[in-house]
Protein backbone atom coordinates (compact mmCIF):
# COMPACT_ATOMS: atom_id res chain seq x y z
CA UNK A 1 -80.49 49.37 -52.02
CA UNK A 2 -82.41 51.22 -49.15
CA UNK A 3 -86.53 50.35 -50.00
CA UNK A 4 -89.40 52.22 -48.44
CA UNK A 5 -92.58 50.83 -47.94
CA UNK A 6 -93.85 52.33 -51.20
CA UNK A 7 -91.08 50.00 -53.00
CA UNK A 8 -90.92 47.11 -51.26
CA UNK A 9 -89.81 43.79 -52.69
CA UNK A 10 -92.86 41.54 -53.70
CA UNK A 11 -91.17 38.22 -52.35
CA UNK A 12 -91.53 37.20 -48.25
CA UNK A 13 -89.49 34.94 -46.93
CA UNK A 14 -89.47 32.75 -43.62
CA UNK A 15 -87.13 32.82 -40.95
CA UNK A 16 -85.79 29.22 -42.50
CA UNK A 17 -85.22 31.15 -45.69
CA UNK A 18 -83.57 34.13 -44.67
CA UNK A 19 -80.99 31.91 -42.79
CA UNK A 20 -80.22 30.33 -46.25
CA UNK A 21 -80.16 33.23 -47.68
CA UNK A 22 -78.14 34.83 -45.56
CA UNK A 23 -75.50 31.45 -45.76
CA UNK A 24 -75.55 31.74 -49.62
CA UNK A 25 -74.22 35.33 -49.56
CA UNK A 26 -71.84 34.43 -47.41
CA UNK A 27 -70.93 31.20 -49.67
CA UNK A 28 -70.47 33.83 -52.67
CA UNK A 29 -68.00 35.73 -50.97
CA UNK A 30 -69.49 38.47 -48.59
CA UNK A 31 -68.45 38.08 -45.00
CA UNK A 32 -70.73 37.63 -42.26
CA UNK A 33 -69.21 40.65 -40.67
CA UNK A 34 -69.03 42.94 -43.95
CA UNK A 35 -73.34 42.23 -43.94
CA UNK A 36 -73.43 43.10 -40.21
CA UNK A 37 -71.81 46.10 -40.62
CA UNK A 38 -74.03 47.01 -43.51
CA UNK A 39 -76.63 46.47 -41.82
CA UNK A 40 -75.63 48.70 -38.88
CA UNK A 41 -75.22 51.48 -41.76
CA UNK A 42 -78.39 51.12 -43.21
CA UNK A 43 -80.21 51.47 -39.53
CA UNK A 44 -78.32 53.95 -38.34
CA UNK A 45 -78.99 56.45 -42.24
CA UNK A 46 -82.58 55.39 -41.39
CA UNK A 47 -82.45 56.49 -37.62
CA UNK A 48 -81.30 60.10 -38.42
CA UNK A 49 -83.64 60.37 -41.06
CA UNK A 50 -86.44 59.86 -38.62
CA UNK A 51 -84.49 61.87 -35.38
CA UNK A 52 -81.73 63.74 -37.24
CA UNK A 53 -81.88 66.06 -33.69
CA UNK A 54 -81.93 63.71 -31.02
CA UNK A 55 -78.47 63.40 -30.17
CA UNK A 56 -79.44 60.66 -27.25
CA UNK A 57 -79.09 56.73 -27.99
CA UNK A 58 -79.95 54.02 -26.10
CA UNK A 59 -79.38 50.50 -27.42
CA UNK A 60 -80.42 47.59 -25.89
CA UNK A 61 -78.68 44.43 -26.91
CA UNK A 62 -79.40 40.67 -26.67
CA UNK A 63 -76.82 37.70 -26.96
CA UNK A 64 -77.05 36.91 -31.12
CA UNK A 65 -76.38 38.48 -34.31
CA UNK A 66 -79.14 41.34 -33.51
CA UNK A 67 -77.08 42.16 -30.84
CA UNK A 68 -74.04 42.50 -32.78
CA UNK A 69 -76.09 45.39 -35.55
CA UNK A 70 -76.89 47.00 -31.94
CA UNK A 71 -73.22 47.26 -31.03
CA UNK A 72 -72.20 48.50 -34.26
CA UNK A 73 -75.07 51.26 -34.37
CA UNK A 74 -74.06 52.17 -31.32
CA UNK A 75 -70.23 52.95 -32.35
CA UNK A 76 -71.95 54.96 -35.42
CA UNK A 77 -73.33 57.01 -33.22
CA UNK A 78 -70.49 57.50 -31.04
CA UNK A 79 -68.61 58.21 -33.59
CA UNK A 80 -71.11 60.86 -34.71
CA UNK A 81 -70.67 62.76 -31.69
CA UNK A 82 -74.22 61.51 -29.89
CA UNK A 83 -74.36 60.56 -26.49
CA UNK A 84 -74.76 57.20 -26.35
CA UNK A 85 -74.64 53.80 -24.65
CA UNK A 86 -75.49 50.13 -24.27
CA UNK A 87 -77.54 48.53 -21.84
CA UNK A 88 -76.61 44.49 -22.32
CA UNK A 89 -79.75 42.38 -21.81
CA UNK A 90 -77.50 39.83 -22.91
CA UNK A 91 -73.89 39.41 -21.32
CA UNK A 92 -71.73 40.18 -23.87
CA UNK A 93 -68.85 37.84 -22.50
CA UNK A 94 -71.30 35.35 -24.12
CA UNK A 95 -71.05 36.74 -27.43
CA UNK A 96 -69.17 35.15 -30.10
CA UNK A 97 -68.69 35.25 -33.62
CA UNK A 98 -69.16 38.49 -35.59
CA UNK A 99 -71.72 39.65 -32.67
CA UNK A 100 -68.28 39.49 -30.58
CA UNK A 101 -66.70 41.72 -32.73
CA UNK A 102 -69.01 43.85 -33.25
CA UNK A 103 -69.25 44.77 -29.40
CA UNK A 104 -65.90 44.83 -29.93
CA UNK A 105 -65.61 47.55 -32.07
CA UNK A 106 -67.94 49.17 -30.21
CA UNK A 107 -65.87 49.73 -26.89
CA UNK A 108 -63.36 50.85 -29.11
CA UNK A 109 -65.44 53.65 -30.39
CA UNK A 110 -65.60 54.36 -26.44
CA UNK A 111 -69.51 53.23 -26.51
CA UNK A 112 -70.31 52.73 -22.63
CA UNK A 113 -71.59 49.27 -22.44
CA UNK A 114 -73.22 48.54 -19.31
CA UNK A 115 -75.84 45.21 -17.90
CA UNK A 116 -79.10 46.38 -18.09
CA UNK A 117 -81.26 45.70 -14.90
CA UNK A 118 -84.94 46.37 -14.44
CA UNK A 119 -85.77 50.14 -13.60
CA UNK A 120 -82.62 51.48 -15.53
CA UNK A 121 -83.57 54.70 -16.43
CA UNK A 122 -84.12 55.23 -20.69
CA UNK A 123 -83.51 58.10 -22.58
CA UNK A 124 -83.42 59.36 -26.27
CA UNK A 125 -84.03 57.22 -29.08
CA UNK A 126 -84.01 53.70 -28.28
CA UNK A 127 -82.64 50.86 -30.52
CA UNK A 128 -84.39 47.49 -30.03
CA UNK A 129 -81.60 45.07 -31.05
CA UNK A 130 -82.50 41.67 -28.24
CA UNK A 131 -84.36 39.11 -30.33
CA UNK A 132 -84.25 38.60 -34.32
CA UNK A 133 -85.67 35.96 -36.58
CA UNK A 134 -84.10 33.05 -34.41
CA UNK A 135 -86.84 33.53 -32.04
CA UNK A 136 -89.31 30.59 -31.62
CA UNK A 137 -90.78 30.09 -28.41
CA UNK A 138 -92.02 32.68 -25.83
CA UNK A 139 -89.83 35.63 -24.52
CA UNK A 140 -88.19 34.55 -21.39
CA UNK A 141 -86.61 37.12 -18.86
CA UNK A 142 -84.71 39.22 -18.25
CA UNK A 143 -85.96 40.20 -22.13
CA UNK A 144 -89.71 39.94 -20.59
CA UNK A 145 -88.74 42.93 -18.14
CA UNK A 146 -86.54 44.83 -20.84
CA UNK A 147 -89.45 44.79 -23.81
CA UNK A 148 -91.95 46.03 -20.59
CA UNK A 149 -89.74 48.95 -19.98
CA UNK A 150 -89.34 49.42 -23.91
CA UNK A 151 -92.82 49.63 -24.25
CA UNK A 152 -93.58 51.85 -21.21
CA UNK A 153 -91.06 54.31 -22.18
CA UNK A 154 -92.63 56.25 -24.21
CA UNK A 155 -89.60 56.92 -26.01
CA UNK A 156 -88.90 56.67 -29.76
CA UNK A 157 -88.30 53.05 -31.00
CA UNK A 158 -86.09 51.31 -33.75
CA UNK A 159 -86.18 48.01 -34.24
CA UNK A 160 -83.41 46.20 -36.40
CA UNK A 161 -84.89 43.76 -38.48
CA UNK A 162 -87.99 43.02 -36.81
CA UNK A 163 -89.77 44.05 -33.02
CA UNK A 164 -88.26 41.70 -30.84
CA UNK A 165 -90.93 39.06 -29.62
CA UNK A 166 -92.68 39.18 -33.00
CA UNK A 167 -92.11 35.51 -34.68
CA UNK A 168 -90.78 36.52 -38.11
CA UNK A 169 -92.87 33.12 -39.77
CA UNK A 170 -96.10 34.41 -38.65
CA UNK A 171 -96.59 37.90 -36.92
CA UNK A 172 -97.64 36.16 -33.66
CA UNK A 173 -96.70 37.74 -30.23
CA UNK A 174 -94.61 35.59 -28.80
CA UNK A 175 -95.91 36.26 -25.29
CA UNK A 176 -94.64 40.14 -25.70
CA UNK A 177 -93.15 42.52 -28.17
CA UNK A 178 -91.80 45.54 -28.48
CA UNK A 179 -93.94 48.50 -30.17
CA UNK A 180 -91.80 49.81 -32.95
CA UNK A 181 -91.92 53.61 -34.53
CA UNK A 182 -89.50 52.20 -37.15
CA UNK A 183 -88.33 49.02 -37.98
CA UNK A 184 -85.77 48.74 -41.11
CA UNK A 185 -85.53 45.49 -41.75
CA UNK A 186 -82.39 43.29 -44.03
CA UNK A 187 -81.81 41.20 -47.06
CA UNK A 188 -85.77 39.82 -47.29
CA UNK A 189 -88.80 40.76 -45.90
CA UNK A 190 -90.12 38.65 -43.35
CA UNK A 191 -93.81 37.21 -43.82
CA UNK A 192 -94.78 38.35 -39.82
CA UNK A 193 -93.91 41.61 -40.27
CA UNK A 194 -97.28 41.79 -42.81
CA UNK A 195 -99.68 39.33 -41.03
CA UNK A 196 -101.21 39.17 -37.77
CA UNK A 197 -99.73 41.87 -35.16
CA UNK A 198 -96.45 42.03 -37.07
CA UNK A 199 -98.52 45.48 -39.10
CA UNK A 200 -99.14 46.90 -35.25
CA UNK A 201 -95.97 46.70 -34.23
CA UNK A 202 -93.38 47.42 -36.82
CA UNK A 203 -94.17 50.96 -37.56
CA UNK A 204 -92.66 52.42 -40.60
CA UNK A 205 -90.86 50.02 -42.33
CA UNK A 206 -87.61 50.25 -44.20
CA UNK A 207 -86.05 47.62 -46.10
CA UNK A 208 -82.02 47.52 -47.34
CA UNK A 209 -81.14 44.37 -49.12
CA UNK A 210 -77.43 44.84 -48.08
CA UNK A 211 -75.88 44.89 -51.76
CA UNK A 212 -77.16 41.95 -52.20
CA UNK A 213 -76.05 39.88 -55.51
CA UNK A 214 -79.56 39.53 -56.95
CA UNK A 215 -78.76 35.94 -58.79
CA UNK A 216 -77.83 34.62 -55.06
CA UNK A 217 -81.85 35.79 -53.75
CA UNK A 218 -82.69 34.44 -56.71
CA UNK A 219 -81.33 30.90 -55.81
CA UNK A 220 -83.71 30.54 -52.25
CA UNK A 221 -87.38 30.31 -53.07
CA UNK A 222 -89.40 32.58 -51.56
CA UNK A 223 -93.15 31.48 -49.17
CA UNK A 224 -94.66 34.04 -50.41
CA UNK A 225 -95.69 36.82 -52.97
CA UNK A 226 -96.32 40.35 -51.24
CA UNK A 227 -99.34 41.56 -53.87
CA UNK A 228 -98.48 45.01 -55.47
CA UNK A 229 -99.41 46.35 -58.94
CA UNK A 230 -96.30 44.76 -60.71
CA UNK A 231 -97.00 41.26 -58.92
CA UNK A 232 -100.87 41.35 -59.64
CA UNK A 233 -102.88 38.94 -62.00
CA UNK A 234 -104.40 41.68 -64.77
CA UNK A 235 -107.41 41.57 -67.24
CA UNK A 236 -106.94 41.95 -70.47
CA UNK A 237 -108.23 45.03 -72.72
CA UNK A 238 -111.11 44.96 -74.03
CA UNK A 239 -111.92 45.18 -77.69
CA UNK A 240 -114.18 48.01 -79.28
CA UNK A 241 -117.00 45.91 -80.12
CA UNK A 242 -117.09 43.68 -77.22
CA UNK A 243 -120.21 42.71 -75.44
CA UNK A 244 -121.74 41.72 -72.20
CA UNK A 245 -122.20 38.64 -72.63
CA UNK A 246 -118.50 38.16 -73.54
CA UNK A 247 -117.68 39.15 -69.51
CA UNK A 248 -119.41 37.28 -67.49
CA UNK A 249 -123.08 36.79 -65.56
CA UNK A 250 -122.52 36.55 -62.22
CA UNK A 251 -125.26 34.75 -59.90
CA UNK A 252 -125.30 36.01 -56.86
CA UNK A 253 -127.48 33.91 -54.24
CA UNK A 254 -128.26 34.89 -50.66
CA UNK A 255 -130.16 37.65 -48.46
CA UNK A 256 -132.38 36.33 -46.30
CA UNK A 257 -135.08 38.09 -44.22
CA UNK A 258 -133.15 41.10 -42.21
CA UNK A 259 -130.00 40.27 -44.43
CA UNK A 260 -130.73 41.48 -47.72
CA UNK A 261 -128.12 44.69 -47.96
CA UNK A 262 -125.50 41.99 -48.02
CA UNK A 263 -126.45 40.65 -51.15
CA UNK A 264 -126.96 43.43 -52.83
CA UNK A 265 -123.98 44.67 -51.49
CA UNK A 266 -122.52 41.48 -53.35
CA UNK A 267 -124.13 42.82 -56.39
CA UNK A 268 -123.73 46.15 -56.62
CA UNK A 269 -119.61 45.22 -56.12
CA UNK A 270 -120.25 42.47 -59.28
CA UNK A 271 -121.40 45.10 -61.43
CA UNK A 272 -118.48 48.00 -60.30
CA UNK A 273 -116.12 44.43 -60.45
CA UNK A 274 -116.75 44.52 -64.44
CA UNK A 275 -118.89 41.79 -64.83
CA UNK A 276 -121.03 41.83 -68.09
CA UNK A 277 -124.53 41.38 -66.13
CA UNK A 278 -125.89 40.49 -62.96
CA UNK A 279 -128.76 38.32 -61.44
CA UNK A 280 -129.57 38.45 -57.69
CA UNK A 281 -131.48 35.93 -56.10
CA UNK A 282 -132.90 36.87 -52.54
CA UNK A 283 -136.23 36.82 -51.07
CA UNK A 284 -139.32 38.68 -52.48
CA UNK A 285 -139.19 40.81 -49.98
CA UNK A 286 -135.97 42.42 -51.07
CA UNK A 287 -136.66 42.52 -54.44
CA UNK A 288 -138.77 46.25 -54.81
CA UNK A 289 -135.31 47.85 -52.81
CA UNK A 290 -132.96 45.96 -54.94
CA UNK A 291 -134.55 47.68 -57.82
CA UNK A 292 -135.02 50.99 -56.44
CA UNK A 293 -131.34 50.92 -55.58
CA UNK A 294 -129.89 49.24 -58.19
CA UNK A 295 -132.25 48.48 -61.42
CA UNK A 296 -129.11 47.08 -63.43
CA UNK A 297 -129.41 44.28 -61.29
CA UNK A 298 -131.48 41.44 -62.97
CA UNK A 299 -133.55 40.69 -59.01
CA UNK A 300 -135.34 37.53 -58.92
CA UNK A 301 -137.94 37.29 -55.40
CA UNK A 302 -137.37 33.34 -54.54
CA UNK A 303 -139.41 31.68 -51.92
CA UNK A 304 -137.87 28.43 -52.44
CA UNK A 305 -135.69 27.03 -54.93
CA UNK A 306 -138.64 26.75 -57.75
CA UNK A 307 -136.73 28.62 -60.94
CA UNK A 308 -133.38 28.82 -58.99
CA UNK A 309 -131.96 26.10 -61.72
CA UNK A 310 -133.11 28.25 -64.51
CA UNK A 311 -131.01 31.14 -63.03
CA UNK A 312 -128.16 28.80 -62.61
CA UNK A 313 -128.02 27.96 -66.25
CA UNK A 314 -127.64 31.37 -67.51
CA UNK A 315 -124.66 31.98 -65.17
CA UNK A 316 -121.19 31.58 -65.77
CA UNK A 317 -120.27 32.56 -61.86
CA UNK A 318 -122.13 31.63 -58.29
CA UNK A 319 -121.63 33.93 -55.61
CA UNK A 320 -123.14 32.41 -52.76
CA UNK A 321 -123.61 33.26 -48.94
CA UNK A 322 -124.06 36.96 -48.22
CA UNK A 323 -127.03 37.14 -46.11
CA UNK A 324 -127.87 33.74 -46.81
CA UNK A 325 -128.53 32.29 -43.22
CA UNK A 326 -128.61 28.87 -41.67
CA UNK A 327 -132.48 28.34 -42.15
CA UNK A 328 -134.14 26.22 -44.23
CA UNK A 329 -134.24 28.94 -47.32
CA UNK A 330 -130.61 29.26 -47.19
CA UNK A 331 -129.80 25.33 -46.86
CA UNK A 332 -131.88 24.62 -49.46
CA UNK A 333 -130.62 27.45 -52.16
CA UNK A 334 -126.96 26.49 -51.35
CA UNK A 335 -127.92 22.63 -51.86
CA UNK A 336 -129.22 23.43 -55.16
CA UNK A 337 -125.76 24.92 -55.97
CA UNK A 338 -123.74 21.92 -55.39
CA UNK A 339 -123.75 20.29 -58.78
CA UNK A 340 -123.98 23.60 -61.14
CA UNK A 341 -120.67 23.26 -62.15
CA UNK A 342 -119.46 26.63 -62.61
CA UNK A 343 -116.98 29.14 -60.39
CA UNK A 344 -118.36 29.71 -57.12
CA UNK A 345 -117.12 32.48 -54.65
CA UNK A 346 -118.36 31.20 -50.96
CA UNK A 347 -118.70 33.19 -48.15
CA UNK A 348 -120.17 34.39 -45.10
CA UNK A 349 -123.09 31.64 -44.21
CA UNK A 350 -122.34 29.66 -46.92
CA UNK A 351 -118.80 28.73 -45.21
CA UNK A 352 -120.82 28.01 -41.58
CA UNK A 353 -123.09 25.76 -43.74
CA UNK A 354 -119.86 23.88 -45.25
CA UNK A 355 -118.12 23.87 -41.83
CA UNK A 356 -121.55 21.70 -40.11
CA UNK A 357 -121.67 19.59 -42.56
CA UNK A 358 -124.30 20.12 -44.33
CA UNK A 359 -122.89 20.79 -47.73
CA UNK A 360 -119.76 19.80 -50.02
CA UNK A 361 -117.93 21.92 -51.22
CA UNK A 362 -118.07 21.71 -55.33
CA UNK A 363 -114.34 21.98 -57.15
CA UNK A 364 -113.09 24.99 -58.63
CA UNK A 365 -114.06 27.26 -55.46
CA UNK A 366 -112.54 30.53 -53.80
CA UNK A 367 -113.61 30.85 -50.22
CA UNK A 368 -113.14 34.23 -48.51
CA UNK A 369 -113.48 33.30 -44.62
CA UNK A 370 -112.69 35.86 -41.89
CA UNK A 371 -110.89 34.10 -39.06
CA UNK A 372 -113.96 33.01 -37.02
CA UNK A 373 -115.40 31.32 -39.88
CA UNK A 374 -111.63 29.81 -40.89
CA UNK A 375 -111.21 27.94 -37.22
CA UNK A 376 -114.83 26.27 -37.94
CA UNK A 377 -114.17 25.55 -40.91
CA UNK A 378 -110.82 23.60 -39.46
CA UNK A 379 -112.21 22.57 -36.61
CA UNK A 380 -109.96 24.95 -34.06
CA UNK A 381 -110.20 28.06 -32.22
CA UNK A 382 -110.00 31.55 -34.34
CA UNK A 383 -106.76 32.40 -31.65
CA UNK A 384 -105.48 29.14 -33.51
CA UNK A 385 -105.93 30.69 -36.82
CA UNK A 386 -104.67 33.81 -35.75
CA UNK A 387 -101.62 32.28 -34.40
CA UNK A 388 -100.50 31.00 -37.60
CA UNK A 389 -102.03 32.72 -40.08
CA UNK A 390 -100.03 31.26 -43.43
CA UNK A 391 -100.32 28.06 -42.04
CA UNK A 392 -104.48 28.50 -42.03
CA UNK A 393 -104.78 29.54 -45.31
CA UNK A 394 -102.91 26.95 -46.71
CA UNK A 395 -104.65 23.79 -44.64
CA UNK A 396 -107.95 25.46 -45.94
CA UNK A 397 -106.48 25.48 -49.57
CA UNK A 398 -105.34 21.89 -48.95
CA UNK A 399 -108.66 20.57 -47.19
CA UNK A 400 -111.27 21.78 -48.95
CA UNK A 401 -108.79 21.60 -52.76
CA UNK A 402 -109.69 25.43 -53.42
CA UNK A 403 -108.33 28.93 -53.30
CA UNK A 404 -108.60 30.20 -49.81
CA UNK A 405 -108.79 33.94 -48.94
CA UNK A 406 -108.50 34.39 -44.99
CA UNK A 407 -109.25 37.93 -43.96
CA UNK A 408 -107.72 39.95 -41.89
CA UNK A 409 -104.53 42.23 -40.92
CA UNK A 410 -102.19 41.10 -43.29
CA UNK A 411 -105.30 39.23 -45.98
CA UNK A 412 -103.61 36.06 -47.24
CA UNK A 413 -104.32 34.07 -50.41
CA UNK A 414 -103.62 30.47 -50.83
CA UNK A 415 -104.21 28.08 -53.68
CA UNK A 416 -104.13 24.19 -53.26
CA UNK A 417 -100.88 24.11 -55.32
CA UNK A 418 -99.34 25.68 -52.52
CA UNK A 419 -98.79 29.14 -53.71
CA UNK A 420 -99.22 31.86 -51.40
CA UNK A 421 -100.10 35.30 -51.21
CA UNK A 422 -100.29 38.09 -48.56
CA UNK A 423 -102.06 42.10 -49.35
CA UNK A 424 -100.49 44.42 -46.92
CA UNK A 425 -102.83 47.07 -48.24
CA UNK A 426 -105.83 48.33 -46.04
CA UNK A 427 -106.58 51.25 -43.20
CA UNK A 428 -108.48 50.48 -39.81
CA UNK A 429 -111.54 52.39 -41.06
CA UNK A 430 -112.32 49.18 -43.00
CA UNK A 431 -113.40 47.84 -39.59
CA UNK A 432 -117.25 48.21 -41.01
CA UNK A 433 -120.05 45.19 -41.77
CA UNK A 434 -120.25 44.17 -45.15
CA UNK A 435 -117.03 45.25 -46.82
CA UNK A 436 -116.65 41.13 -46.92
CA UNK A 437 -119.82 41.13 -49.41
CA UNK A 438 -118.16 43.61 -51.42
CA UNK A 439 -115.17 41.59 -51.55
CA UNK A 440 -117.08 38.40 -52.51
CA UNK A 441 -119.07 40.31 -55.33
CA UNK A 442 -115.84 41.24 -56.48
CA UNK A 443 -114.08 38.23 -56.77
CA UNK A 444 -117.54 36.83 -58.66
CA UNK A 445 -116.79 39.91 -61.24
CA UNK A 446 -113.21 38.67 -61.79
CA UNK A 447 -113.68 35.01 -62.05
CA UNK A 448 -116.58 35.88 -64.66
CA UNK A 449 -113.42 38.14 -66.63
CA UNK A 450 -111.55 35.06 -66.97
CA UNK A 451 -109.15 35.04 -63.69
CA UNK A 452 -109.03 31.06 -62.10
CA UNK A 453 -109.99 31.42 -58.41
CA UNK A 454 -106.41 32.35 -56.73
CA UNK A 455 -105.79 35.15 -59.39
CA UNK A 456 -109.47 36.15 -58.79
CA UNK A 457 -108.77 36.13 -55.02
CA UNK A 458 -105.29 38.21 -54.87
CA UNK A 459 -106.63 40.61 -57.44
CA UNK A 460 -110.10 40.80 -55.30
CA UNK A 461 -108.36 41.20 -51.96
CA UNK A 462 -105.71 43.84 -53.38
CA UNK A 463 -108.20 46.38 -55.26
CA UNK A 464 -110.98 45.92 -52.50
CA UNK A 465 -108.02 46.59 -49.64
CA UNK A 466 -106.49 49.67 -51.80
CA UNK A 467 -109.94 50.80 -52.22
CA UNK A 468 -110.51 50.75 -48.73
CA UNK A 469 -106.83 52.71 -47.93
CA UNK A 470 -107.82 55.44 -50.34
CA UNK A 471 -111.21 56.00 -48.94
CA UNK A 472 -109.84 55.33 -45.29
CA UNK A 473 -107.44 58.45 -45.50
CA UNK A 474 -111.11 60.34 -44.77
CA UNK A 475 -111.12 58.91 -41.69
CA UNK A 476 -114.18 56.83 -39.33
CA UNK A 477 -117.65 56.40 -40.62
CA UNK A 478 -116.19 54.04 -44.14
CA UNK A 479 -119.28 52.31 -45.37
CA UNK A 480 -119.35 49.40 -47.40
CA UNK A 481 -121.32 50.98 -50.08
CA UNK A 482 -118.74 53.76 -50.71
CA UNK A 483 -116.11 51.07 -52.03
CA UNK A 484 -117.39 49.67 -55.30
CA UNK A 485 -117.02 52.73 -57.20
CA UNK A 486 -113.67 53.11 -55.89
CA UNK A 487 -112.74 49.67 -56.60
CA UNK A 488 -114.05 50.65 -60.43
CA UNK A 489 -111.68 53.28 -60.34
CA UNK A 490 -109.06 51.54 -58.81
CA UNK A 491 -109.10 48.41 -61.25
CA UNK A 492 -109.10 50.63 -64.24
CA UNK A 493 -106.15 52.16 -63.31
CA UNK A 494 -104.49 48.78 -62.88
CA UNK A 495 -106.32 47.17 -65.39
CA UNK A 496 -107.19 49.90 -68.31
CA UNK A 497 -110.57 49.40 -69.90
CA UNK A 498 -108.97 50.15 -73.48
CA UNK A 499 -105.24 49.33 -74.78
């Protein structure tokens, strides 16, 4: 069944996995061969689709199994009367297996197969088939020189299965990659084609599961859940005569002097989250433009941490760190916090405080670092975190025995069970301060509705990334205080207020 990225599968697989999956369908009876071809099929429908007019085909071809789709997309469009041929990165005298008979078949179609050598001249569409999932370490050459000349082309670009140079586990360059228009991809999604630069280079994405038997995917566990409306964590209705205080009071804590928008911001997203009231703690000076802006907000002005305890006990949910600062207000409000005992949503300064040292971090927490404040937090470099993105997420899960939500291309949600969770929803315009103080608000709203903190986190990341799409579409200029009433709209459409 041909997917396109509207329907994608919800499960994500690593390169580990796919090879087992691909060894169990071949264990139940489908040739190696029979999928190869298949997958040629499904690439090539998806090629004309895109350039039904081009009539020119290039394929470059590397040494493995992505070779051997190449070679048989090639002979498809030999066959179809196109003008094709195949430049062979990879000598195909050192082909073997299926790959072998693919190329094969190929020069029996009468596809010109020819080495490929740097400054070979490209023309019409060109079919990236040189590296697949195998690939672990850096691109070595000649592929180096042949991904350059991909890239500098400017011709149109398929890649089978995934951009070659892209690691499959992780969506890190692996020194270089190829810049795909279209990418269709086979039997399971791969989790780097959602995270890190995997979204940047894949293009549109298509997705054939080959036939298939469903009971076989069944049988390899996926790494990870892709979050889309059937896979997300929902609230439940609510009944006529419910009540505010049945849905939560959040506590949001933070804004410090020349940081106060972000708590409000926190707020504001609380209230548009669902939650059944609101306090805001923040410095007096904030309180008069809290209250002009948003008077449902219950806005306490706290010089120190006199009647912060009192606040604490009516809540049922902290969120703490938007605006809050390093200073001495900030360490002492988020000190106070430590022993409350209820949900907390940590974020922003609250994390910097956690990664010096200066606090613990209480059980039962969601965290929502962006990458900067992830590699403090772990003690490594934000390229390190970037590098391995799933791998992050889950040693902040694990370390700190929380739900972790690490921001980002590709926003991934761990718990400290080990389950795993990746949005792929989102738009470039979201590139804006404080959307992350909407997001924490948010996930404060959802905890207070009954979610535990990785529901609350996939749920938060999805509707505030969706939100963020829709409003995106309108193009630069997105500011964080246009997304909580789309977020309200968003999560009633998931989530329906009534049955």
């Amino acid at each position: 069944m041909v997917h396109s990225e509207a329907s994608l599968p919800t499960s994500l697989y690593r390169a580990e996995q796919l090879r087992a999956l691909d060894a169990a369908l071949i264990g139940a009876g489908t040739p190696g061969f029979e999928l190869m071809r298949r997958a040629a099929h499904a690439a090539w429908r998806a090629l004309r689709r895109c350039w039904p007019d081009a009539g020119t085909l290039t394929v470059l071809a590397g040494r493995g199994n992505n070779a051997g789709d190449g070679y048989l997309v090639a002979g498809l469009a030999r066959r179809a009367g196109w003008d094709v041929r195949v430049l062979a990165v990879g000598d195909p005298a050192g082909l073997s297996g299926d790959a072998a008979s693919a190329c094969a078949e190929a020069r029996d179609a009468g596809v010109p197969i020819e080495a490929w050598r740097a400054g070979t001249p490209l023309r019409g569409v060109l079919v990236d088939a040189l590296l697949g999932t195998g690939l672990s370490g850096e691109v070595r050459e000649p592929y180096v020189q042949a991904i350059a000349a991909i890239n500098d082309s400017g011709l149109p670009v398929l890649a089978i299965d995934l951009p070659s140079g892209l690691d499959a586990d992780t969506g890190r360059v692996l020194g270089t990659a190829v810049r795909a228009d279209l990418c269709v991809t086979f039997i399971g999604l791969k989790v780097g084609l959602f995270t890190g630069q995997g979204p940047a280079l894949t293009g549109e994405l298509v997705f054939d599961d080959l036939q298939a038997d469903a009971e076989v995917i069944a049988g390899v566990p996926s790494a990870a859940i892709r979050l889309a409306p059937a896979s997300l964590p929902r609230l439940q209705p609510r009944s006529r005569t419910a009540h505010k205080g049945q849905f939560g009071q959040v506590l949001v804590v933070g804004g410090d002097l020349g940081t106060g928008g972000a708590a409000l911001l926190a707020a504001e997203a609380a209230l548009r989250g669902g939650a059944g009231m609101v306090t805001l703690a923040t410095r007096p000076e904030h309180v008069t433009a809290a209250l002009v802006r948003r008077p449902e907000v219950m806005t306490w002005g706290l010089e120190s941490t006199y009647r912060l305890g009192e606040l604490i006990g009516r809540a049922d949910v902290l969120v703490v760190g938007p605006g809050l600062g390093q200073g001495p207000w900030g360490r002492s409000l988020l000190s106070s916090l430590l022993d409350a005992g209820k949900p907390q949503v940590w974020d922003a300064d609250a994390l910097n405080l956690l990664a010096a040292g200066a606090v613990t971090l209480p059980e039962g927490c969601l965290i929502t670092p962006h990458p900067g404040e992830a590699a403090r937090l772990l003690g490594c470099s934000a390229r390190e975190v970037e590098a391995d993105r799933p791998a992050a997420v889950r040693a902040l899960a694990s370390r700190y025995r929380c739900a972790a939500l690490l921001k980002g291309a590709g926003t991934l949600i761990a718990a400290a069970d080990g389950r795993l969770a990746l949005c792929d929803r989102g738009h470039p315009a979201m590139a804006s301060a404080g959307l992350g103080d909407v997001l924490a608000g948010l996930a404060g709203a959802l905890l207070g509705q009954g979610l535990e903190p990785y529901a609350a986190g996939c749920l938060a990341a999805w509707l505030h990334a969706a939100a963020g799409e829709r409003l995106g579409a309108e193009g630069r200029g997105l500011a964080a205080a246009d997304l909580p009433d789309a977020i309200r709209t968003l999560l009633e459409e998931h989530s329906p207020c009534l049955k």
